[in-house]
C-alpha atoms as a PDB file:
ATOM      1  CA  UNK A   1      45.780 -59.374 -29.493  1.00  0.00           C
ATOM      2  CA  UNK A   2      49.005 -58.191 -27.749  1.00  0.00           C
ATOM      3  CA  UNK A   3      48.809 -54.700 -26.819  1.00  0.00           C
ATOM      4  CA  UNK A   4      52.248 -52.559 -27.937  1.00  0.00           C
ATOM      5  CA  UNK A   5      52.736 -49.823 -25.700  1.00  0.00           C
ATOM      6  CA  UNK A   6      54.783 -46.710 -27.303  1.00  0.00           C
ATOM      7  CA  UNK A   7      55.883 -44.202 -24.422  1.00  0.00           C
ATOM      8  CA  UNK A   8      56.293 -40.741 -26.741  1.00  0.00           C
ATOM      9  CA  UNK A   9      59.344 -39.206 -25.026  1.00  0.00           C
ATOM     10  CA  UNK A  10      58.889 -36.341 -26.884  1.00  0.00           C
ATOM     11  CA  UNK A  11      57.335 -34.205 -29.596  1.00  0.00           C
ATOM     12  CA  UNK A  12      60.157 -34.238 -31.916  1.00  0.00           C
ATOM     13  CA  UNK A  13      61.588 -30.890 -34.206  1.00  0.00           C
ATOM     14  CA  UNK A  14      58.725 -28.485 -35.371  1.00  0.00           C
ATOM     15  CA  UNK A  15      60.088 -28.945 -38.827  1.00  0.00           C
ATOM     16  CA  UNK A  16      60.138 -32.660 -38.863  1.00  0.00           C
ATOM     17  CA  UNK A  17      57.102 -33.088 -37.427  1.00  0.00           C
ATOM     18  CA  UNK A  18      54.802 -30.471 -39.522  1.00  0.00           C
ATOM     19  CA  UNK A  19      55.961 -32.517 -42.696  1.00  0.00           C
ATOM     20  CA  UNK A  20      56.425 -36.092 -41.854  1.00  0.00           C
ATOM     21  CA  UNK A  21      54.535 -36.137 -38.519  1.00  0.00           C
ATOM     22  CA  UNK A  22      56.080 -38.049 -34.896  1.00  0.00           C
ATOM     23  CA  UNK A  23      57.766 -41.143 -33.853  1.00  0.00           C
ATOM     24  CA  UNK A  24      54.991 -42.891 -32.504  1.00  0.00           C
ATOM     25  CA  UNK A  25      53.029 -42.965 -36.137  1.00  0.00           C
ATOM     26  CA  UNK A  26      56.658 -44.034 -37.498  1.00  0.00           C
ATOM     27  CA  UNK A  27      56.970 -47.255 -35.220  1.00  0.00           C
ATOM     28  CA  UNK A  28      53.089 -48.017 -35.634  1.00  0.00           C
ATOM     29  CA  UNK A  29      53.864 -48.115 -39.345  1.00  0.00           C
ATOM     30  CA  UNK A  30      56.362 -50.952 -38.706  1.00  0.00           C
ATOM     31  CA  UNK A  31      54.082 -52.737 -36.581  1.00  0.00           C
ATOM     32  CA  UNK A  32      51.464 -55.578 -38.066  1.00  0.00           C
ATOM     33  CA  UNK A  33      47.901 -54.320 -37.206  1.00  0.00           C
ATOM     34  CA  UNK A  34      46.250 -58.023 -37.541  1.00  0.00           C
ATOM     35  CA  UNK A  35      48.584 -59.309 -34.795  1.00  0.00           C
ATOM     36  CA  UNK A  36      49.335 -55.895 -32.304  1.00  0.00           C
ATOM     37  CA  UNK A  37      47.609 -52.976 -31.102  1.00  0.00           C
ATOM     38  CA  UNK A  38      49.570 -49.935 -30.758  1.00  0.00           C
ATOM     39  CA  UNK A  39      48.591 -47.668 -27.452  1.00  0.00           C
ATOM     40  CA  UNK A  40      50.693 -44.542 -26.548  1.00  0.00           C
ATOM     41  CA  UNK A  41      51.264 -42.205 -24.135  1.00  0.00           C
ATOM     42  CA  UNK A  42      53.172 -38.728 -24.017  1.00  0.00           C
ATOM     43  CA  UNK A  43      55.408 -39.575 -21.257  1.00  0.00           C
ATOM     44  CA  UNK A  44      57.253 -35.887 -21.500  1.00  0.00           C
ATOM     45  CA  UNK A  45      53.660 -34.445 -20.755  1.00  0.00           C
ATOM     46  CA  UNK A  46      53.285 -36.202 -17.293  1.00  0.00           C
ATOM     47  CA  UNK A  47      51.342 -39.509 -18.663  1.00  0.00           C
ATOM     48  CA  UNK A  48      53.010 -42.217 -16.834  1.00  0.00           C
ATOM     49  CA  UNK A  49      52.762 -46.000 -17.193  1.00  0.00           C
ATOM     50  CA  UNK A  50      52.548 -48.397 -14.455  1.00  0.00           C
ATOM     51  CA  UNK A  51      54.267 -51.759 -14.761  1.00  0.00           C
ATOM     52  CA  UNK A  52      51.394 -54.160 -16.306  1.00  0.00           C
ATOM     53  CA  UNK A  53      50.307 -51.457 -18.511  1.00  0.00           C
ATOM     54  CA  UNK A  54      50.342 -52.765 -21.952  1.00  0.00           C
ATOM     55  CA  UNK A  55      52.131 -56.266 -23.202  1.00  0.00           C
ATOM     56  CA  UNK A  56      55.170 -54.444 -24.223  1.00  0.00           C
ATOM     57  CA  UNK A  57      57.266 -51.485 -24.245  1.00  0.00           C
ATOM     58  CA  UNK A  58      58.798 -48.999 -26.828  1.00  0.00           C
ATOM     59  CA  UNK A  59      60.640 -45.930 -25.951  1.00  0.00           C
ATOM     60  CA  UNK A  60      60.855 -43.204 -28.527  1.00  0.00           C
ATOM     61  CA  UNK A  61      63.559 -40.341 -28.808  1.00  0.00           C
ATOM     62  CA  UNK A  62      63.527 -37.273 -27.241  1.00  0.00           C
ATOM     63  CA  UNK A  63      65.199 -33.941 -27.107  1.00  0.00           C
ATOM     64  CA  UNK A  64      66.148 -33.827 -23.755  1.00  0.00           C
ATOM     65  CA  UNK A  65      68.909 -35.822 -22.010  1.00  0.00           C
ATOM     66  CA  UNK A  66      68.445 -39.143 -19.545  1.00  0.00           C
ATOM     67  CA  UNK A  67      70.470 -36.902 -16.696  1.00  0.00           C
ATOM     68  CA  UNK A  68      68.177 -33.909 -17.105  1.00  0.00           C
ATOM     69  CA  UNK A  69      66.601 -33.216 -14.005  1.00  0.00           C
ATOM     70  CA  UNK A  70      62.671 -33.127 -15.118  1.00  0.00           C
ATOM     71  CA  UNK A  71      60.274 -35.176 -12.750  1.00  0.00           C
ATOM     72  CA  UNK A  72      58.652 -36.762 -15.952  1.00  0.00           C
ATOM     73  CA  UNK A  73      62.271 -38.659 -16.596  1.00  0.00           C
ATOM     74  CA  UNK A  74      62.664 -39.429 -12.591  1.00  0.00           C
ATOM     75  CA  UNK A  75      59.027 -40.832 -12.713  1.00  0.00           C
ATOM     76  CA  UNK A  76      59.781 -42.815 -16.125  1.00  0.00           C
ATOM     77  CA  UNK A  77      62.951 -44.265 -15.069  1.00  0.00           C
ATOM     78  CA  UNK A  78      61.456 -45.430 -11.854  1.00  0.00           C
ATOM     79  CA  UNK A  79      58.356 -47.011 -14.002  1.00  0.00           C
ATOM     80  CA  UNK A  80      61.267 -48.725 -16.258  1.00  0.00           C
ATOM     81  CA  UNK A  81      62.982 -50.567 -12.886  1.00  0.00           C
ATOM     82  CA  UNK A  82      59.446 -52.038 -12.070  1.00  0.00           C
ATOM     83  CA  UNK A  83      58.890 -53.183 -15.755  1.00  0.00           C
ATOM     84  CA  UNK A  84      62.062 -54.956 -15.618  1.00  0.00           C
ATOM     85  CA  UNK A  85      61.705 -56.464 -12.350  1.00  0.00           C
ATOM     86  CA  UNK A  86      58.442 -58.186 -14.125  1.00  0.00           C
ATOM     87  CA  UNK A  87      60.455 -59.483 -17.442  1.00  0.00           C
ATOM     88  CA  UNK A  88      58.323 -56.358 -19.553  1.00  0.00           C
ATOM     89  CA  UNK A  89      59.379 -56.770 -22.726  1.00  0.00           C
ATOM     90  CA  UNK A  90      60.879 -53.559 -23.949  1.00  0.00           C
ATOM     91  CA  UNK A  91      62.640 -51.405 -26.364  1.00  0.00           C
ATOM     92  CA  UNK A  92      64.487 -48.467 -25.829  1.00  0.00           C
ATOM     93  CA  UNK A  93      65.505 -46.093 -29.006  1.00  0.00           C
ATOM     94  CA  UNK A  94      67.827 -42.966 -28.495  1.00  0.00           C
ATOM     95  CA  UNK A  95      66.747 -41.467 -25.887  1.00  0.00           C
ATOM     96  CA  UNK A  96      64.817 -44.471 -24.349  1.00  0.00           C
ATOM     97  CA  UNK A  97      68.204 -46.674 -25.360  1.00  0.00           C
ATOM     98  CA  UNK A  98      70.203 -44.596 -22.873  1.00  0.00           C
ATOM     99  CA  UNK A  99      67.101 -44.163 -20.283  1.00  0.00           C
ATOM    100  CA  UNK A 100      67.084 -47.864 -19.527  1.00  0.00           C
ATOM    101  CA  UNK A 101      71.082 -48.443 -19.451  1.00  0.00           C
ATOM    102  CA  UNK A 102      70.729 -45.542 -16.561  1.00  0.00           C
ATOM    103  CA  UNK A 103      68.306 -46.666 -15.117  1.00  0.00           C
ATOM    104  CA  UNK A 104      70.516 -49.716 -14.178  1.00  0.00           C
ATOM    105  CA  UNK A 105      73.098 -48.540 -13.228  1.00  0.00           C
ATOM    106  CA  UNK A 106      74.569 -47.006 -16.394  1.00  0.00           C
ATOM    107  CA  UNK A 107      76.502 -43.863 -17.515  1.00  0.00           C
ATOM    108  CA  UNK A 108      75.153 -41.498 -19.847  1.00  0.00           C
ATOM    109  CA  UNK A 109      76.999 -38.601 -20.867  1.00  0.00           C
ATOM    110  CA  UNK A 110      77.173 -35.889 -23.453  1.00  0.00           C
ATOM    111  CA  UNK A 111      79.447 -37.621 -26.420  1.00  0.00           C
ATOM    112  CA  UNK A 112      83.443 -36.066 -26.402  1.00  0.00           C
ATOM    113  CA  UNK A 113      83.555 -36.343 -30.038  1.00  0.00           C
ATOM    114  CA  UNK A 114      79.938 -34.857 -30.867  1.00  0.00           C
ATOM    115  CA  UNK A 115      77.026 -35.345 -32.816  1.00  0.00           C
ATOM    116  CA  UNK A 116      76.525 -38.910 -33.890  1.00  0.00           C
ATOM    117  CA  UNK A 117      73.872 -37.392 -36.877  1.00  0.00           C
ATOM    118  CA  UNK A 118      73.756 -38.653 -40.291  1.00  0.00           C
ATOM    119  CA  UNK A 119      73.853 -42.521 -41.855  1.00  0.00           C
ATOM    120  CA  UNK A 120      76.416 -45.046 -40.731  1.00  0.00           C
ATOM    121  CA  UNK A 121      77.918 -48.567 -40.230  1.00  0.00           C
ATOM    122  CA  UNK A 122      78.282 -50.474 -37.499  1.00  0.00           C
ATOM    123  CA  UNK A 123      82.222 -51.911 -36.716  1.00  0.00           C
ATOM    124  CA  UNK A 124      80.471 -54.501 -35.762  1.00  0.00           C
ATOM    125  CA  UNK A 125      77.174 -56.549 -35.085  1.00  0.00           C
ATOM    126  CA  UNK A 126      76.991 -59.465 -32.253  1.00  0.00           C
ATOM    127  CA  UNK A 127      74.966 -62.087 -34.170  1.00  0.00           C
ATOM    128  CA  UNK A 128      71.607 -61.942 -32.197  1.00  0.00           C
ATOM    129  CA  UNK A 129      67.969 -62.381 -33.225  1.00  0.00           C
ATOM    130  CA  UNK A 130      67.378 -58.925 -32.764  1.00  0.00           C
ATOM    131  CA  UNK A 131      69.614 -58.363 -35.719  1.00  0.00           C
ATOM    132  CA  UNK A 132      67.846 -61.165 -37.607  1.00  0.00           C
ATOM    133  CA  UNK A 133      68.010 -60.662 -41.472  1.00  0.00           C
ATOM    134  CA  UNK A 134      69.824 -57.193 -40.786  1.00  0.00           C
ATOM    135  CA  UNK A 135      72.746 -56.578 -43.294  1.00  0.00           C
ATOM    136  CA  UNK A 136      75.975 -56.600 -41.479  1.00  0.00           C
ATOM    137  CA  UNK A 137      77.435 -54.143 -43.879  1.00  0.00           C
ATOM    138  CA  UNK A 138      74.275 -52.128 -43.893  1.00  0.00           C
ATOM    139  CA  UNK A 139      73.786 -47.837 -42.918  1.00  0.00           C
ATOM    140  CA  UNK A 140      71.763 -47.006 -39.618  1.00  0.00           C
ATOM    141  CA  UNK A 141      69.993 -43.799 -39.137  1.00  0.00           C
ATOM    142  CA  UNK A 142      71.070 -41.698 -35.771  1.00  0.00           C
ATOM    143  CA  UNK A 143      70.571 -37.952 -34.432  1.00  0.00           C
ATOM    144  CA  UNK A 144      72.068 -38.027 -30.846  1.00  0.00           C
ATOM    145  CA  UNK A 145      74.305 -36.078 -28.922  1.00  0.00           C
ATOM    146  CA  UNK A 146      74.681 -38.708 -25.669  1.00  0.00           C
ATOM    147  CA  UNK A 147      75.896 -41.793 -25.526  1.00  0.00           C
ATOM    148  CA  UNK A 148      76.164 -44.956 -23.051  1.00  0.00           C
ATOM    149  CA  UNK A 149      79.641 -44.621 -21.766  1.00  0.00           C
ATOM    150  CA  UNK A 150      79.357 -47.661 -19.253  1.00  0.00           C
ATOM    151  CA  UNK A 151      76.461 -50.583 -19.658  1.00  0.00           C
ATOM    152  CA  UNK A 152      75.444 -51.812 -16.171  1.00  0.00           C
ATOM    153  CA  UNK A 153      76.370 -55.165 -15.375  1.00  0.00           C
ATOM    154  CA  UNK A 154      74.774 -57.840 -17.176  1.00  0.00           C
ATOM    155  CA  UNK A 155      74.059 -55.723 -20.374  1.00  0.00           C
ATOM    156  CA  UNK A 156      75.285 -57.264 -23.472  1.00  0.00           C
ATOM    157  CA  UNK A 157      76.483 -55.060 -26.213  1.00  0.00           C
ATOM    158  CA  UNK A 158      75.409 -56.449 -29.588  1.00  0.00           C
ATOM    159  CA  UNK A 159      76.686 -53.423 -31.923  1.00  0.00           C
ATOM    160  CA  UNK A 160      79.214 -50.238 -31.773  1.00  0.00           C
ATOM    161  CA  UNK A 161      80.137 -47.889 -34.239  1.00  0.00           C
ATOM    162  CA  UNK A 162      82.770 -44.830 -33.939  1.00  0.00           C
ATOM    163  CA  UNK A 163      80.877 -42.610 -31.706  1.00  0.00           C
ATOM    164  CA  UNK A 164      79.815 -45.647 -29.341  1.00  0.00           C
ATOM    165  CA  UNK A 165      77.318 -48.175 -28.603  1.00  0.00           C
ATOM    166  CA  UNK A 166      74.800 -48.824 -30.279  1.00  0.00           C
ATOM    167  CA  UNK A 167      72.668 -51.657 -29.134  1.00  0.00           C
ATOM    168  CA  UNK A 168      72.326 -53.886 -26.035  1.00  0.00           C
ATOM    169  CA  UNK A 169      70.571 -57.057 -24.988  1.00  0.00           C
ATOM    170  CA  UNK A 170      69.780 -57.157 -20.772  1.00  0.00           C
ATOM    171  CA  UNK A 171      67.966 -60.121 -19.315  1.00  0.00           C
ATOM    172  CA  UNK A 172      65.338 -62.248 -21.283  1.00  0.00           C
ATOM    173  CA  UNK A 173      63.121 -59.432 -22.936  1.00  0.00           C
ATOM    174  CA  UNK A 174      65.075 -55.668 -22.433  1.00  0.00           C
ATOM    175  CA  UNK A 175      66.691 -54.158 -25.623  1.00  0.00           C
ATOM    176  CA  UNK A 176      68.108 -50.856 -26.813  1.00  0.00           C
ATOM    177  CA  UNK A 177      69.308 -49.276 -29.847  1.00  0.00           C
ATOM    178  CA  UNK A 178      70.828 -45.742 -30.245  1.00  0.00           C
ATOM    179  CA  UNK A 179      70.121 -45.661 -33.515  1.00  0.00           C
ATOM    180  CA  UNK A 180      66.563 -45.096 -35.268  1.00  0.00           C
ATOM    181  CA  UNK A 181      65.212 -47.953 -37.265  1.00  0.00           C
ATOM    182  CA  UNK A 182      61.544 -46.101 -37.381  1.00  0.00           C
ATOM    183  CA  UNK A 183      63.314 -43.238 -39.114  1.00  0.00           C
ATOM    184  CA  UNK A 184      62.617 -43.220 -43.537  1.00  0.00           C
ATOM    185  CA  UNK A 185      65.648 -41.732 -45.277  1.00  0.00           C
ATOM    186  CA  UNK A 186      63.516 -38.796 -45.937  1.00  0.00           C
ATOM    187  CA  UNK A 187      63.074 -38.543 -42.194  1.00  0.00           C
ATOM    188  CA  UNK A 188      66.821 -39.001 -42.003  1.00  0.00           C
ATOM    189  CA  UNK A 189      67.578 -36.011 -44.643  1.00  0.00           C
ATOM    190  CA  UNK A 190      65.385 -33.845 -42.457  1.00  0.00           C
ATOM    191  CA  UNK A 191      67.190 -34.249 -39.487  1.00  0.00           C
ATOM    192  CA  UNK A 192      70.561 -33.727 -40.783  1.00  0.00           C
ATOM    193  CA  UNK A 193      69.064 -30.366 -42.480  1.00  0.00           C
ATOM    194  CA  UNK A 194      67.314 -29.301 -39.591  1.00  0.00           C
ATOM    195  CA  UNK A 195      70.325 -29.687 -36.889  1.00  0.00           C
ATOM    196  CA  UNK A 196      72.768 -28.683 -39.388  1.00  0.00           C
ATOM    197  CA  UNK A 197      71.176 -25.192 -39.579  1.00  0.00           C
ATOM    198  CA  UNK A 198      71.249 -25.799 -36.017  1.00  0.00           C
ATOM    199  CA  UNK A 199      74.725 -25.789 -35.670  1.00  0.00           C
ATOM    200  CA  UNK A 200      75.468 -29.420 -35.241  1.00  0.00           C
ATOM    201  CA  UNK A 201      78.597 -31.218 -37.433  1.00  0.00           C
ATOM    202  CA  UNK A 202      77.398 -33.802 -39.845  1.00  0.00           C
ATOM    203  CA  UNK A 203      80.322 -36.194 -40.562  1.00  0.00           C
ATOM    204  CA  UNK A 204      79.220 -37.412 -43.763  1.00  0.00           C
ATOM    205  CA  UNK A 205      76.290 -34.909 -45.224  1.00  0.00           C
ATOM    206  CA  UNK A 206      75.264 -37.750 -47.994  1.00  0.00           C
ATOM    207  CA  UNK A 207      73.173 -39.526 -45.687  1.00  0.00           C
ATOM    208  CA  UNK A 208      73.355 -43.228 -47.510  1.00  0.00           C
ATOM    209  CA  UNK A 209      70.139 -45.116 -47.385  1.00  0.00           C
ATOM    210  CA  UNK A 210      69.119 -47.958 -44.689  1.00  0.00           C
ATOM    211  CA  UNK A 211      67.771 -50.744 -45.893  1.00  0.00           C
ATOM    212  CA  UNK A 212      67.398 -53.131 -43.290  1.00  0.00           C
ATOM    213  CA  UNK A 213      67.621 -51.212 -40.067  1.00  0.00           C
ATOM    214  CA  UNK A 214      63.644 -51.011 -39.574  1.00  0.00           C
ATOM    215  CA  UNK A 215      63.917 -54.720 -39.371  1.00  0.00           C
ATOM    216  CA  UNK A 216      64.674 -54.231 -35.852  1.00  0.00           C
ATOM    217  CA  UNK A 217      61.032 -53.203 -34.661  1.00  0.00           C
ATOM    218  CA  UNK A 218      59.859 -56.537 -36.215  1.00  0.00           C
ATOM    219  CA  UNK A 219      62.662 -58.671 -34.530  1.00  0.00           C
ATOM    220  CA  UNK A 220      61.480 -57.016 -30.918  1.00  0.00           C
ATOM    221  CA  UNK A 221      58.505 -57.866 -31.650  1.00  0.00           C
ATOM    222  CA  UNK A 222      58.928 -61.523 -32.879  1.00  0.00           C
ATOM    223  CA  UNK A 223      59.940 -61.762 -28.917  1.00  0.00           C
ATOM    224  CA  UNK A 224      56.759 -59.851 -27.579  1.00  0.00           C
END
C-alpha cells in the first residue's frame, strides 16, 4: 500500500479549525483508504521530511509566505529540491503551490491586485490529466494573498485566472495548484467570513459552489 505523505504547513484559522477541523483531515477525506495510507507531519513545527520519506508528497496551505524568513521554510524548501531530484511525486496547494515554484527558481510575491479569496473560474484550463473529468466552466475555491509571478523554467502552466496562476505541471511527477480542491463550500464560506472580518476584499461575497475541483487530489494520485 502506497504511503501518502501530507506535510501540514500550518495550523490553519482558530475559527476554521475549531468547527471544521485542518487540512490534513480534508485531503485524507479525498484519499481512498483501501489503496493509500495517509502519514503527516507538521512541517511549521520543525518536523522535517527527508527525500524517500513516504511514496508521495502533498503540501498543505499555510499562513505564512514562501519568502518569509523562518528556518522551518529554508529546511522544507531544501527537502523539496532533493525530492525532485528523485522524481517524488508531489503536490503543492497554496502555500506549498508557490513553495515548490521557488524553490526552482521561481518568483513569489505579495499579489498587486490583492486577495484572491472567494469562488472562481479559471480563463482557462490546459487539457491535462490532472484536470481529468474537471468542468472547464467550473468555480475553484482560493484564500491567498501571493502569487507565482514567474514559473522557473520548464514549469508548465495548465490554468490562470484574473489574479494569476493557478496550476503547473514540472517534470514527470511535480504539480501545484493555488487553489484548494480539499476545501467543502462550507469550508469556503468560513474563510471568506473569517478574513473578511479580517479586513481582506472579497470580490464576489456569494461564494458559488465547486463541484469538481476536489477531483484534483484523485487525479495526483492516479499518477502516485
Amino acid at each position: 500500500m502506497k504511503n501518502i505523505l501530507i506535510l501540514n504547513c500550518g495550523p490553519g484559522l482558530d475559527e476554521v479549525r475549531n468547527e471544521f477541523g485542518i487540512a490534513v483531515e480534508w485531503i485524507q477525506r479525498e484519499v481512498d483508504g483501501s489503496k493509500f495510507k495517509c502519514t503527516s507531519m507538521n512541517v511549521y513545527d520543525g518536523e522535517m521530511p527527508s527525500y524517500d520519506d513516504g511514496d508521495a508528497w502533498i503540501l498543505t496551505g499555510a499562513s505564512e509566505s514562501v519568502y518569509d524568513d523562518f528556518d522551518w521554510i529554508v529546511e522544507l524548501e531544501q527537502a523539496i529540491k532533493l525530492a525532485i531530484e528523485v522524481e517524488k511525486p508531489i503536490l503543492g496547494i497554496c502555500f506549498g503551490h508557490q513553495l515548490i515554484a521557488q524553490a526552482l527558481g521561481g518568483v513569489v510575491e505579495k499579489n498587486s491586485k490583492g486577495w484572491d479569496l472567494g469562488s472562481y473560474p479559471m480563463n482557462n484550463i490546459l487539457m491535462h490529466p490532472l484536470f481529468e473529468n474537471i468542468e472547464t466552466t467550473d468555480y475553484f475555491y482560493n484564500s491567498h494573498q501571493d502569487v507565482v509571478v514567474k514559473l522557473p523554467n520548464g514549469f508548465i502552466s495548465l490554468a490562470e485566472n484574473e489574479m494569476g496562476n493557478q496550476a503547473f505541471h514540472y517534470g514527470k511527477r511535480i504539480f501545484g495548484v493555488q487553489f484548494h480542491p480539499e476545501f467543502t463550500h462550507d469550508i469556503m464560506n468560513k474563510y471568506v467570513e473569517v478574513r473578511q472580518d479580517m479586513g481582506a476584499n472579497v470580490n464576489d461575497p456569494s461564494v458559488p459552489k465547486s463541484q469538481t475541483s476536489r477531483l484534483i487530489i484523485h487525479n495526483f494520485l492516479k499518477v502516485v
